[in-house]
C-alpha atoms as a PDB file:
ATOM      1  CA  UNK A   1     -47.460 -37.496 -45.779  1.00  0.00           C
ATOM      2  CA  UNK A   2     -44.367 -37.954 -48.420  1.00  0.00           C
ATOM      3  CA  UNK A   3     -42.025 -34.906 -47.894  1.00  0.00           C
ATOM      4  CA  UNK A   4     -39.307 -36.759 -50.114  1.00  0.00           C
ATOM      5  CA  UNK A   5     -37.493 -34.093 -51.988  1.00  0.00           C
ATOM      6  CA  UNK A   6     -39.180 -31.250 -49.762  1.00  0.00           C
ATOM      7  CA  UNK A   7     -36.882 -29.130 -47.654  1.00  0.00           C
ATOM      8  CA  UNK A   8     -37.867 -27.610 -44.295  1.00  0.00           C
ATOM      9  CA  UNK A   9     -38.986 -23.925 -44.160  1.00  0.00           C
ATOM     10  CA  UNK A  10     -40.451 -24.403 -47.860  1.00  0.00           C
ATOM     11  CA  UNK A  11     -36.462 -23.820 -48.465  1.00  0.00           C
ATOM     12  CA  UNK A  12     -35.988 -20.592 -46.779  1.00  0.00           C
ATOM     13  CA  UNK A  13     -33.358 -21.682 -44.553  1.00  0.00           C
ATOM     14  CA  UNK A  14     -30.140 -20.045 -44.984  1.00  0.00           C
ATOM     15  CA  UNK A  15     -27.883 -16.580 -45.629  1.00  0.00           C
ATOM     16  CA  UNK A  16     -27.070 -14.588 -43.196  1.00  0.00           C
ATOM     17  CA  UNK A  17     -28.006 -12.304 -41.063  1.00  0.00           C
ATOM     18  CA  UNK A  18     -30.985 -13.992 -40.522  1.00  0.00           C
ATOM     19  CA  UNK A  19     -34.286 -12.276 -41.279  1.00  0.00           C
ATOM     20  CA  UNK A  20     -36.425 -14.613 -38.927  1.00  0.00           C
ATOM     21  CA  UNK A  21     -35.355 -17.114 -36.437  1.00  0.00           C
ATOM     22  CA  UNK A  22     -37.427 -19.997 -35.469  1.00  0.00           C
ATOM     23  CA  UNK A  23     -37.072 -22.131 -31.919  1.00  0.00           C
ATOM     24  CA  UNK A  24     -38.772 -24.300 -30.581  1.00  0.00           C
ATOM     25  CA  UNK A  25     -40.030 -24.890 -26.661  1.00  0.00           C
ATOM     26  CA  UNK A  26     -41.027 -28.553 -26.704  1.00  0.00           C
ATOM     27  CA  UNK A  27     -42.657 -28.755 -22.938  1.00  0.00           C
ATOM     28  CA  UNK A  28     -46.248 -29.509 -21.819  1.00  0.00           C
ATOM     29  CA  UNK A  29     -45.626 -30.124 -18.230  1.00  0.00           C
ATOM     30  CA  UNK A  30     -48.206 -27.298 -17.867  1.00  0.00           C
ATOM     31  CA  UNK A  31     -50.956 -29.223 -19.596  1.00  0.00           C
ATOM     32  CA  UNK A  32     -53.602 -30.135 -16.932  1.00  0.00           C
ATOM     33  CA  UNK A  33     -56.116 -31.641 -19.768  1.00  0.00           C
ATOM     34  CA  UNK A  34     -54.497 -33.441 -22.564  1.00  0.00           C
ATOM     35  CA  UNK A  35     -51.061 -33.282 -22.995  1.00  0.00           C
ATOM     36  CA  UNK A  36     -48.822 -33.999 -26.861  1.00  0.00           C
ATOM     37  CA  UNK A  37     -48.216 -30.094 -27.191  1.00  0.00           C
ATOM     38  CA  UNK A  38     -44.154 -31.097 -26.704  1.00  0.00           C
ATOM     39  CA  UNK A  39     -44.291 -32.817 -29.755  1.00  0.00           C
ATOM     40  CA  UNK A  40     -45.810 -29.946 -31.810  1.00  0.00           C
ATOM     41  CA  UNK A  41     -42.171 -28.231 -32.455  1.00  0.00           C
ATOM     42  CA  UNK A  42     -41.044 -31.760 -34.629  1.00  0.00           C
ATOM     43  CA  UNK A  43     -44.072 -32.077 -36.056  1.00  0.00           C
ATOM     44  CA  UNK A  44     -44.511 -28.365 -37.374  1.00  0.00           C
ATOM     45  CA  UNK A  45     -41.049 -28.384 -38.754  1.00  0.00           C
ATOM     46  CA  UNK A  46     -41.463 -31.821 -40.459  1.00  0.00           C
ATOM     47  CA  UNK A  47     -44.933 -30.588 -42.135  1.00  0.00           C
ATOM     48  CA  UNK A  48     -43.093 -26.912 -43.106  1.00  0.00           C
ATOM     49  CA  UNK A  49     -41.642 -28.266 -46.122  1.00  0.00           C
ATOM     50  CA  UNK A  50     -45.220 -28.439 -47.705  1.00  0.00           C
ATOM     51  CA  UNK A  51     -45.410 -24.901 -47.516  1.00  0.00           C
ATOM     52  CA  UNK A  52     -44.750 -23.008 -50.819  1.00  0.00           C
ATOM     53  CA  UNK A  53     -42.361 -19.795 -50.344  1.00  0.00           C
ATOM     54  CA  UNK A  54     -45.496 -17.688 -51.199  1.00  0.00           C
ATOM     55  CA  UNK A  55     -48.085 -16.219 -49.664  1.00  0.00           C
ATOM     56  CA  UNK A  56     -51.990 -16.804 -50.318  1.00  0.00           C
ATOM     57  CA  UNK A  57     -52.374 -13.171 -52.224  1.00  0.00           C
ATOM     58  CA  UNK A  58     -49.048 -14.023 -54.261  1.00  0.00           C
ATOM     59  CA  UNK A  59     -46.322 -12.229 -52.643  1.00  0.00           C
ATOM     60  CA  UNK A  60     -42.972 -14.134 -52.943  1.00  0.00           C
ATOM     61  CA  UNK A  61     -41.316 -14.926 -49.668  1.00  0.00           C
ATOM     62  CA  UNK A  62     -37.644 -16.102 -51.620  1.00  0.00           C
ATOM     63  CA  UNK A  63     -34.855 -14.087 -50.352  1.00  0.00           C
ATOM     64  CA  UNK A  64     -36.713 -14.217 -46.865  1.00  0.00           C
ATOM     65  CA  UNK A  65     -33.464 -16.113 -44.597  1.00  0.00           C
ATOM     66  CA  UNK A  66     -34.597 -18.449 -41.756  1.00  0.00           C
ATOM     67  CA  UNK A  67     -32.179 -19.746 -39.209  1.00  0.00           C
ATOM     68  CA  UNK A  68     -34.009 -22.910 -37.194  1.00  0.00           C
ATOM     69  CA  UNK A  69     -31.804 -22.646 -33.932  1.00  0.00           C
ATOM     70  CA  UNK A  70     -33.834 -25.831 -32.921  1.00  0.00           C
ATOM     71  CA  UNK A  71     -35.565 -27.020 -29.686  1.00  0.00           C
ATOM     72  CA  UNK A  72     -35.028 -24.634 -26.143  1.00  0.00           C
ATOM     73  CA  UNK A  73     -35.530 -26.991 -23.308  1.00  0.00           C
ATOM     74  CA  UNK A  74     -36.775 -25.328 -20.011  1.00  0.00           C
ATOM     75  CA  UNK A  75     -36.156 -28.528 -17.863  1.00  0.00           C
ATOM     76  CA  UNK A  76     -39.165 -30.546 -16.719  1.00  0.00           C
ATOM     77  CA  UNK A  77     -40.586 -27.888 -14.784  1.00  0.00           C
ATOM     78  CA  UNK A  78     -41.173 -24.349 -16.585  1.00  0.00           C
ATOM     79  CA  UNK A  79     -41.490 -22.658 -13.131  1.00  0.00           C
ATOM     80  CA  UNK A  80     -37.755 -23.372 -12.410  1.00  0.00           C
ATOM     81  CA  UNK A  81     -36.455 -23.340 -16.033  1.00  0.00           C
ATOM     82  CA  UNK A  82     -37.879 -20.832 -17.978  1.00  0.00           C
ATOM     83  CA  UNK A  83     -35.283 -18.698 -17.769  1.00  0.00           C
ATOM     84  CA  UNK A  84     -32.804 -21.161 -19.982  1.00  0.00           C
ATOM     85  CA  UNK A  85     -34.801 -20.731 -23.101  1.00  0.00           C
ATOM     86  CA  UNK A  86     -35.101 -16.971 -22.421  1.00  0.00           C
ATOM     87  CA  UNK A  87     -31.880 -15.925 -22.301  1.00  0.00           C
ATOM     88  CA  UNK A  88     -31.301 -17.969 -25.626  1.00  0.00           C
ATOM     89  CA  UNK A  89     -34.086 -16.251 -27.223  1.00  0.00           C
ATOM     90  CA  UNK A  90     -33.196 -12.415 -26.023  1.00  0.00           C
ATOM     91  CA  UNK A  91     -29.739 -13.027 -27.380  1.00  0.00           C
ATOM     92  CA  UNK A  92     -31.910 -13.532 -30.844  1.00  0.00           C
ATOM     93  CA  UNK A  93     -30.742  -9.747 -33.015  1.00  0.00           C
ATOM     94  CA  UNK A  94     -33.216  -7.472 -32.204  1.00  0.00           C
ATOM     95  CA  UNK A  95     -33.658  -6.661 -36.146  1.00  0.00           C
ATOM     96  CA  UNK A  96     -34.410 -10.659 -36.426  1.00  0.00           C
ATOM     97  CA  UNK A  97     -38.202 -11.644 -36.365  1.00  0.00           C
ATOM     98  CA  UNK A  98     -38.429 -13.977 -33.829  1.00  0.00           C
ATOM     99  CA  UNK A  99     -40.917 -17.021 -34.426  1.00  0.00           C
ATOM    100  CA  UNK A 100     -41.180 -19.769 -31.563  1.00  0.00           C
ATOM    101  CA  UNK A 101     -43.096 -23.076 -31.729  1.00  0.00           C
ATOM    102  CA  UNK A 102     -44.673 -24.383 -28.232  1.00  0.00           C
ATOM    103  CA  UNK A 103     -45.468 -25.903 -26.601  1.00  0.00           C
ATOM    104  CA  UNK A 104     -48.045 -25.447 -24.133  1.00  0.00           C
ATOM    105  CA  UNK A 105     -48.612 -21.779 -23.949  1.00  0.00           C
ATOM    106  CA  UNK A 106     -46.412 -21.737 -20.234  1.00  0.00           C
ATOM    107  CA  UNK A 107     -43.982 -21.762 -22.948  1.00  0.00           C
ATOM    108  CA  UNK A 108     -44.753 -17.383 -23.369  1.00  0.00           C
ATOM    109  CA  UNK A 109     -43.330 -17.034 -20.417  1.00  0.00           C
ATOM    110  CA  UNK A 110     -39.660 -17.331 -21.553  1.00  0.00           C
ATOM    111  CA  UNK A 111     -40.913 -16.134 -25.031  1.00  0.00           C
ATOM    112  CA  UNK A 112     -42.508 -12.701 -23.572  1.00  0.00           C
ATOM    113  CA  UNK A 113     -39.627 -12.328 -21.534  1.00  0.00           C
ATOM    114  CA  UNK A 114     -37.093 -12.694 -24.137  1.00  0.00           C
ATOM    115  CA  UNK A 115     -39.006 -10.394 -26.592  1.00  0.00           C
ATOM    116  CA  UNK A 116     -39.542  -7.273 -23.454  1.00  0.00           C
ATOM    117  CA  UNK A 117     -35.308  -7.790 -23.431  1.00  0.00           C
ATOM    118  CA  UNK A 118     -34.963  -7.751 -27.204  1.00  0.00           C
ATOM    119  CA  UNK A 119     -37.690  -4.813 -27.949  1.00  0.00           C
ATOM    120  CA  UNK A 120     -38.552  -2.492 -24.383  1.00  0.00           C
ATOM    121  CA  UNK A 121     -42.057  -1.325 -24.161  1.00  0.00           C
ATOM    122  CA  UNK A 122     -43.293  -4.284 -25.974  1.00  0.00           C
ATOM    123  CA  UNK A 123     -47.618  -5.005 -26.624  1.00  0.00           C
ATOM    124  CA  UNK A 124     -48.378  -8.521 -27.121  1.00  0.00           C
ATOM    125  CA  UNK A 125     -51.514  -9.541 -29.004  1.00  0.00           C
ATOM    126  CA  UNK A 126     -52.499 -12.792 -26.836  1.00  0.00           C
ATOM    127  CA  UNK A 127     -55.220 -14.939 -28.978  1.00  0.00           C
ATOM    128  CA  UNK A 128     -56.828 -16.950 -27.686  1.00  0.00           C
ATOM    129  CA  UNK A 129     -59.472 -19.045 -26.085  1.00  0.00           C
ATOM    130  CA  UNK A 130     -58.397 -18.171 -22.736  1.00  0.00           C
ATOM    131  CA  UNK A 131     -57.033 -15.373 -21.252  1.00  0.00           C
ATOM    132  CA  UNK A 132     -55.166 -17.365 -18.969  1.00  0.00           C
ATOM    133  CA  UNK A 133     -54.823 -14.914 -16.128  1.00  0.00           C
ATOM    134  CA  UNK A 134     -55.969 -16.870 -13.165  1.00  0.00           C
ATOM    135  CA  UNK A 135     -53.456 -16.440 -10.131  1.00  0.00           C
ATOM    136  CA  UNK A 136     -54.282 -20.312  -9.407  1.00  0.00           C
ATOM    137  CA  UNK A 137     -56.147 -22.966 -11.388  1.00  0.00           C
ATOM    138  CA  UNK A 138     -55.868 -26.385 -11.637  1.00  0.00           C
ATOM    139  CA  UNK A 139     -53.897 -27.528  -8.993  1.00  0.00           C
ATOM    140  CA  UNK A 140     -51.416 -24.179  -9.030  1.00  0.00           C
ATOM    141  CA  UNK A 141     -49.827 -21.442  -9.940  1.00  0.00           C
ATOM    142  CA  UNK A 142     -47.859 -22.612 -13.252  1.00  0.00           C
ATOM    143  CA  UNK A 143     -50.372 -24.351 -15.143  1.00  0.00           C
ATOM    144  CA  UNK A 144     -52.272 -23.690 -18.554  1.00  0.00           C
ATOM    145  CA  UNK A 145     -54.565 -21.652 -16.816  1.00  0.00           C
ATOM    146  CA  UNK A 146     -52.379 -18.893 -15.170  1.00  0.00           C
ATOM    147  CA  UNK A 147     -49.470 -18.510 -18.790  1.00  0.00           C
ATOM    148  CA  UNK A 148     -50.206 -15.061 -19.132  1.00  0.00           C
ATOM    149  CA  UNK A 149     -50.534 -14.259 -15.364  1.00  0.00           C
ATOM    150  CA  UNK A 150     -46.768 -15.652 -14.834  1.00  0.00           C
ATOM    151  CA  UNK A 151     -45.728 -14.312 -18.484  1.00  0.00           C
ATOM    152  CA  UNK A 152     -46.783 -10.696 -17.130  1.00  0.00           C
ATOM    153  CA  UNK A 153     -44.869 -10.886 -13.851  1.00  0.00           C
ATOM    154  CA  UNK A 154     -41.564 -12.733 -15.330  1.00  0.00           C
ATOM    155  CA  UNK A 155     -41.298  -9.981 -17.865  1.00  0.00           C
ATOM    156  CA  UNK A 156     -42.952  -6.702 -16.707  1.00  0.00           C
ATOM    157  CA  UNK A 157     -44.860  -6.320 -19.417  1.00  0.00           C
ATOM    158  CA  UNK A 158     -47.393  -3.777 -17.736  1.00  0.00           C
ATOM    159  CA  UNK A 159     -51.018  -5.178 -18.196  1.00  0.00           C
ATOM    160  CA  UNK A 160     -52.447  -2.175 -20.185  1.00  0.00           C
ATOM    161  CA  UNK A 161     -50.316  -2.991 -23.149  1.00  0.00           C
ATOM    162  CA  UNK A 162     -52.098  -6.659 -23.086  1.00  0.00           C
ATOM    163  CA  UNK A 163     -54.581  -7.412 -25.911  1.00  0.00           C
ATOM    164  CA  UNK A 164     -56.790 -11.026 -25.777  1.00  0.00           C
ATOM    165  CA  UNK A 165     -58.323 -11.273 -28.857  1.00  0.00           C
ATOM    166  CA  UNK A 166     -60.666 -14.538 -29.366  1.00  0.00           C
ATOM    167  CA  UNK A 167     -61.571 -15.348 -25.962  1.00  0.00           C
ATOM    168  CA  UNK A 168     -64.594 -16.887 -24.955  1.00  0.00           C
ATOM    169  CA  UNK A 169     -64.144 -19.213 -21.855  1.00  0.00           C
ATOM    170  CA  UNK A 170     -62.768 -17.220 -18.798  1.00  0.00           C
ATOM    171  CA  UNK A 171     -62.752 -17.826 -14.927  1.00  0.00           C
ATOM    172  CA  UNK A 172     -64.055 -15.078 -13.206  1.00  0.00           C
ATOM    173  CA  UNK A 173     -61.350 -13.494 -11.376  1.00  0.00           C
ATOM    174  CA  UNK A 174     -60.106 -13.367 -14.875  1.00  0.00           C
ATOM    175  CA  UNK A 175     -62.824 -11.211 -15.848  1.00  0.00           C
ATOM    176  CA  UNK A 176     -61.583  -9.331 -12.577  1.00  0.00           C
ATOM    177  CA  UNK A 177     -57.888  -8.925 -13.505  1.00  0.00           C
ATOM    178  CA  UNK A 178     -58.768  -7.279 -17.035  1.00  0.00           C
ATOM    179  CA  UNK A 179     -61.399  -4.541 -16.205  1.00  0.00           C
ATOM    180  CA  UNK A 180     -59.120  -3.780 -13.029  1.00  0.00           C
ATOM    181  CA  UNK A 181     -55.766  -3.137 -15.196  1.00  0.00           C
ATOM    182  CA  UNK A 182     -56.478  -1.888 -18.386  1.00  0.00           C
ATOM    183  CA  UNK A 183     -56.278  -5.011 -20.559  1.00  0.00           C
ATOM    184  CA  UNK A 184     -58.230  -4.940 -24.017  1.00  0.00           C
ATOM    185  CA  UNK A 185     -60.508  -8.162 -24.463  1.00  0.00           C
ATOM    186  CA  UNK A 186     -61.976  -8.396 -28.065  1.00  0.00           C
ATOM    187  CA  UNK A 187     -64.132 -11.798 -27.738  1.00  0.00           C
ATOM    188  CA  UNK A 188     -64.918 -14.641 -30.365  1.00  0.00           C
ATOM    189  CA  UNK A 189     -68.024 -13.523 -30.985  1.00  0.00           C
ATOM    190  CA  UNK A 190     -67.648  -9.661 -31.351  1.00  0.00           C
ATOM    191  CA  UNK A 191     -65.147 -10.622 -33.763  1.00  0.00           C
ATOM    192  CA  UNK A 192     -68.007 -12.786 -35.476  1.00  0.00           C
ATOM    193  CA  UNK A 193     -70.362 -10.246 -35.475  1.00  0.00           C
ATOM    194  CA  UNK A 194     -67.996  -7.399 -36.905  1.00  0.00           C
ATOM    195  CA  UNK A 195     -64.451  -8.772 -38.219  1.00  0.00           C
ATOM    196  CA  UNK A 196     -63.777  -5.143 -39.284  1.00  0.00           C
ATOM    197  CA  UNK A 197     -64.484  -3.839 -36.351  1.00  0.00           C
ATOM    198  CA  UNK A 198     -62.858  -5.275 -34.064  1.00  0.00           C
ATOM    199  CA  UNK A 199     -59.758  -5.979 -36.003  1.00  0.00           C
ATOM    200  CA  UNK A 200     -59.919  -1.665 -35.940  1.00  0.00           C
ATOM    201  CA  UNK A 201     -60.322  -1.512 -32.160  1.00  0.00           C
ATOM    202  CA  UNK A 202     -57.675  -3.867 -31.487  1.00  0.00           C
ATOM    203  CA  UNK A 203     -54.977  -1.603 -34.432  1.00  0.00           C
ATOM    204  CA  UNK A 204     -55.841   1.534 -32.397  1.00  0.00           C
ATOM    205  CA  UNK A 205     -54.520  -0.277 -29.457  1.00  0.00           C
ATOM    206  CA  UNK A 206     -51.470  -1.037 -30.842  1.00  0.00           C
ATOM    207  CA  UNK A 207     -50.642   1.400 -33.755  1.00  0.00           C
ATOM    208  CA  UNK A 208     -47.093   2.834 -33.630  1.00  0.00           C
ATOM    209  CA  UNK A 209     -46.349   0.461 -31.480  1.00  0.00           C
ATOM    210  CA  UNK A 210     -43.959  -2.716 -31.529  1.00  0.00           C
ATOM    211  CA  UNK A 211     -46.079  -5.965 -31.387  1.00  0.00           C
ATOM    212  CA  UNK A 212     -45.708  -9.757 -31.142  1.00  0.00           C
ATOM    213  CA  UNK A 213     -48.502 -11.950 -31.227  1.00  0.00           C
ATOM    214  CA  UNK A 214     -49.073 -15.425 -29.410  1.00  0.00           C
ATOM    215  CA  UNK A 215     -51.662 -17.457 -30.940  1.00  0.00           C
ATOM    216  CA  UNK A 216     -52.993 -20.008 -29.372  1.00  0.00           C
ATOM    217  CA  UNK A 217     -54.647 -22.184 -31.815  1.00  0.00           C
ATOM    218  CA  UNK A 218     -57.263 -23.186 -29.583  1.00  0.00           C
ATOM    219  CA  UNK A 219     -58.466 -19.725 -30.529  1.00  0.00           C
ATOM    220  CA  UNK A 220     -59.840 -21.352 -33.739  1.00  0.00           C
ATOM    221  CA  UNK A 221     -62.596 -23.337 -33.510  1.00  0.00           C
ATOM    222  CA  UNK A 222     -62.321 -27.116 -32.868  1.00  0.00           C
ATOM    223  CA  UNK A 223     -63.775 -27.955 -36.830  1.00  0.00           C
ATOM    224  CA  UNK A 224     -60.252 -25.646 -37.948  1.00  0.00           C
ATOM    225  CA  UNK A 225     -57.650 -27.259 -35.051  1.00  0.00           C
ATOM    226  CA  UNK A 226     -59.179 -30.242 -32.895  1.00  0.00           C
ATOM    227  CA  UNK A 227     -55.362 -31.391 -32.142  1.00  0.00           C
ATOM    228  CA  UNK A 228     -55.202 -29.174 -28.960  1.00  0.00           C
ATOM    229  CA  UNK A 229     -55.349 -29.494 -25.049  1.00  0.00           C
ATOM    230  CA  UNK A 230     -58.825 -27.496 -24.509  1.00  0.00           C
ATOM    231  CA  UNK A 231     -60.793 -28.048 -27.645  1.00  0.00           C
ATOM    232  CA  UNK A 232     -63.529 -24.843 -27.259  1.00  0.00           C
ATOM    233  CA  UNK A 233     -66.597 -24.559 -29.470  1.00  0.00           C
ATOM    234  CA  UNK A 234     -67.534 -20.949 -30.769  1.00  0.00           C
ATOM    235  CA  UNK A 235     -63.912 -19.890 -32.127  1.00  0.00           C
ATOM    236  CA  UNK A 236     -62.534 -18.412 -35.113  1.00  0.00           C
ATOM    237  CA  UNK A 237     -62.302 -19.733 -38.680  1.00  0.00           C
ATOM    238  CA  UNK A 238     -59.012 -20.101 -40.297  1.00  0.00           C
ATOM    239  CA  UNK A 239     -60.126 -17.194 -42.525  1.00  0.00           C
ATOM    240  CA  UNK A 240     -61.143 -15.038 -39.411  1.00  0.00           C
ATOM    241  CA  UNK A 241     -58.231 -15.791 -37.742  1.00  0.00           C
ATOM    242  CA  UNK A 242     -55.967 -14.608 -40.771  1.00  0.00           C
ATOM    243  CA  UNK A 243     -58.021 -11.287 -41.823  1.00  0.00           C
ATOM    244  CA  UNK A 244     -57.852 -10.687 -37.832  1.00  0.00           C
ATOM    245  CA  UNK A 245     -54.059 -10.523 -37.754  1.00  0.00           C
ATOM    246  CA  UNK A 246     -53.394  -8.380 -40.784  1.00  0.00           C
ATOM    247  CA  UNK A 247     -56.059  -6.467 -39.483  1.00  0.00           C
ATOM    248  CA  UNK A 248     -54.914  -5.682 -36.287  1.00  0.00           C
ATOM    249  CA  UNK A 249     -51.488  -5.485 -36.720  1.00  0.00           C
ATOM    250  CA  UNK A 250     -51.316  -3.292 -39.796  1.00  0.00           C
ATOM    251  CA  UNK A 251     -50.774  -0.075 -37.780  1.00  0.00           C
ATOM    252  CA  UNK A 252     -48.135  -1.377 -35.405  1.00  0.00           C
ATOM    253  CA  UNK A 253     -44.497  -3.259 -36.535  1.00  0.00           C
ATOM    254  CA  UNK A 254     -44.735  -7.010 -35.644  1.00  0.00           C
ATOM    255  CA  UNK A 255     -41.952  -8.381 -34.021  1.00  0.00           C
ATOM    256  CA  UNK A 256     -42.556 -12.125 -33.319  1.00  0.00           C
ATOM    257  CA  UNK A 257     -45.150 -14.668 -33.284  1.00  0.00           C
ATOM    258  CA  UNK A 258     -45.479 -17.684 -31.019  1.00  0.00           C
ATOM    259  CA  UNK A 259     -47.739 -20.123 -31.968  1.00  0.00           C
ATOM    260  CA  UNK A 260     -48.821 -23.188 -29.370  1.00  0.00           C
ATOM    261  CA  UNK A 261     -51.183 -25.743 -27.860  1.00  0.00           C
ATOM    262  CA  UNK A 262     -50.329 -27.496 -31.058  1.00  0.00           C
ATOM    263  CA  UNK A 263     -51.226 -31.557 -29.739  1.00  0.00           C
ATOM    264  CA  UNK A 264     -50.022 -34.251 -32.838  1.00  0.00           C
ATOM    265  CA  UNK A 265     -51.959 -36.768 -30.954  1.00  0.00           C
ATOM    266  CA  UNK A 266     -55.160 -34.994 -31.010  1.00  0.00           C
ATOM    267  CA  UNK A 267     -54.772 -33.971 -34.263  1.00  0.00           C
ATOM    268  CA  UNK A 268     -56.489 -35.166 -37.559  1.00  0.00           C
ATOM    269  CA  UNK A 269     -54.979 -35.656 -41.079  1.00  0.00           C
ATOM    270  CA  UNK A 270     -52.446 -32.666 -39.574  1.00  0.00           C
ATOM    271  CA  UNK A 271     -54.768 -29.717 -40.278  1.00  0.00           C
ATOM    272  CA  UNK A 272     -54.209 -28.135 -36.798  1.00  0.00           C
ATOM    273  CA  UNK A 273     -50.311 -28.731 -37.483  1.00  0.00           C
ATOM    274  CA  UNK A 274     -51.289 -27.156 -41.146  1.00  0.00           C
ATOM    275  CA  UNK A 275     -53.168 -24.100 -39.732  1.00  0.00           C
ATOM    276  CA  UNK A 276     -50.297 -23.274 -37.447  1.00  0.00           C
ATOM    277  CA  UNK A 277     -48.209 -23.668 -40.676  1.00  0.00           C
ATOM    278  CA  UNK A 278     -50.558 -21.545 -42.062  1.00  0.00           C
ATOM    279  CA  UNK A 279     -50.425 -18.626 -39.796  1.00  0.00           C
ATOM    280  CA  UNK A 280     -46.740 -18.541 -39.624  1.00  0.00           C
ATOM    281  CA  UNK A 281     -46.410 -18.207 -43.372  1.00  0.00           C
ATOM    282  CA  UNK A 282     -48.642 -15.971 -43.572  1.00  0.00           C
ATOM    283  CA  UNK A 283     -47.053 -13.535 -40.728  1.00  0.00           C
ATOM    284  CA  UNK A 284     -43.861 -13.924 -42.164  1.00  0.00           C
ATOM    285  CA  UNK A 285     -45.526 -12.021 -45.488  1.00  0.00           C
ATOM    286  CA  UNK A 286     -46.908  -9.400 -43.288  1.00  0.00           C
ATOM    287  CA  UNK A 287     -44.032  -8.778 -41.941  1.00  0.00           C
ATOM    288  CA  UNK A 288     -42.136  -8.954 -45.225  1.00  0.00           C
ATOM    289  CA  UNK A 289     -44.012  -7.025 -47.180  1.00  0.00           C
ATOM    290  CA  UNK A 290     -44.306  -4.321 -44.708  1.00  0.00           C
ATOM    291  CA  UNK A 291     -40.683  -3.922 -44.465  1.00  0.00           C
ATOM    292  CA  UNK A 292     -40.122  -4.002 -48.547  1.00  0.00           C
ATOM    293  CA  UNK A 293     -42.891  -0.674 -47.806  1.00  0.00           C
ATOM    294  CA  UNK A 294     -40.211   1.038 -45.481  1.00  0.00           C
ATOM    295  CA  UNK A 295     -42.038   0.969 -42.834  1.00  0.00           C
ATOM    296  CA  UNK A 296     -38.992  -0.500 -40.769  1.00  0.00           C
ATOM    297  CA  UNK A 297     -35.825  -1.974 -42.410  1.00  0.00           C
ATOM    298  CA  UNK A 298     -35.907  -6.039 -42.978  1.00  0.00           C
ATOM    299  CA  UNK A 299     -32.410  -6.697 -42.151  1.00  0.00           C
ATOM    300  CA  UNK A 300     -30.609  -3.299 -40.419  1.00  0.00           C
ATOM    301  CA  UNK A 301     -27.652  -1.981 -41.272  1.00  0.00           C
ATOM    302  CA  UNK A 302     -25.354  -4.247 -43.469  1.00  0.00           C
END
């Protein structure tokens, strides 16, 4: 693709204090399937500078400032490194929107730790495919399988304030974990049969309250974002995926996005690198245009 003359960010980077800060987590050591996820950080950045500084219904995103502090590397093992790209991230301003690139989504582990430390009392919005809860799976207890399990414990996040929104391929003791502690699983294909709907259910979860969202983009389908570990059939469009998220967060005050299983070498002609692009563009709006509303200050006290 010829980015000659293009800058990175669509040309948002720069002033301070920063209104959103983007990092990457370039690991996949938790991959048990396919792994390239590390490489989705570079390739997402690269690709940004197609991006136009506007959103799809118009709204200009100039005078938004993005700081890129670049990659956070846990080590080659998440389990005993996590905690070096956390403490990085928690030291992000609170009145910053964070924005992290995985990564394999082990990589919410330091994210949803940082962000409980930066804003207490914190709900996450988890979409995806999976729910990722299993105690075990694949050969142990820090793989793909098990993010959100280890993401709950590392940061205390207390289960109740967990939405998984897109899910339609669980393990059973996943299925377990959820109706025993309160979590709020919206599937693929209630949110097929009634967008509205269930974007509503998932906003009454959340209203009032302070949100990030980690989107796994196997939570579209395969035809939207093939270049990813577990490919699943029966996921969102791009389009649900997008009227999903303003949908469900327009009650609550987002806070950060992650957005991961991003695989380059899966990929084709970059559209799963593009819908990621997509989606983080497109949050960044939300949560511009939310704060040019009032309902919470863009940049604090200055």
């Amino acid at each position: 693709m010829n980015l000659d003359g293009l800058r990175p960010w669509a040309g948002l980077v720069g002033g301070t204090p920063p209104d959103v800060v983007v990092a990457g987590i370039a690991y996949d050591g938790s991959a048990v399937y396919r792994k390239g996820a590390a490489l989705a950080p570079q390739r997402i950045r690269e690709l940004s500078a197609v991006m136009p500084p506007v959103t799809e219904e118009g709204h200009l995103l100039t005078g938004l400032h993005v700081q890129d502090i670049g990659d956070l590397d846990p080590g080659p093992d998440i389990e005993s490194g996590w905690m070096t790209p956390m403490q990085r991230l928690a030291a992000v301003p609170a009145e910053s929107f964070l924005t992290v690139l995985g990564g394999d989504h082990c990589t919410a582990i330091s994210t949803l730790s940082a962000q409980m430390r930066r804003h207490p009392g914190l709900f996450v919005l988890w979409v995806d495919a999976h729910p990722d809860l299993c105690d075990f799976s694949r050969g142990g207890r820090w793989t793909c399988g098990c993010a959100l399990r280890r993401a709950l414990e590392a940061s205390g996040i207390e289960p109740s304030r967990i939405v998984i929104a897109g899910g339609r391929d669980y393990d059973p003791e996943e299925l377990d974990f959820i109706a025993k502690n309160g979590v709020l699983l919206v599937s693929a294909v209630e949110i097929a049969r009634d967008l509205p709907a269930a974007a509503g259910k998932i906003a009454e979860r959340l209203a009032r309250h302070k949100v990030h969202v980690s989107f796994d983009i196997d939570a579209l389908d395969p035809a939207y974002a093939p270049g990813t570990e577990i490919p699943s059939a029966g996921g969102l469009s791009s389009r649900q995926a997008l009227e999903l998220l303003r949908g469900a967060t327009e009650r609550s005050r987002l806070v950060g996005f992650d957005v991961v299983e991003v695989s380059p070498p899966f990929d084709h002609g970059d559209i799963t690198t593009l819908a990621a692009l997509k989606l983080i563009f497109e949050v960044w709006g939300m949560v511009k245009s939310a704060r040019e509303a009032g309902a919470y200050e863009m940049r604090g006290k200055r």
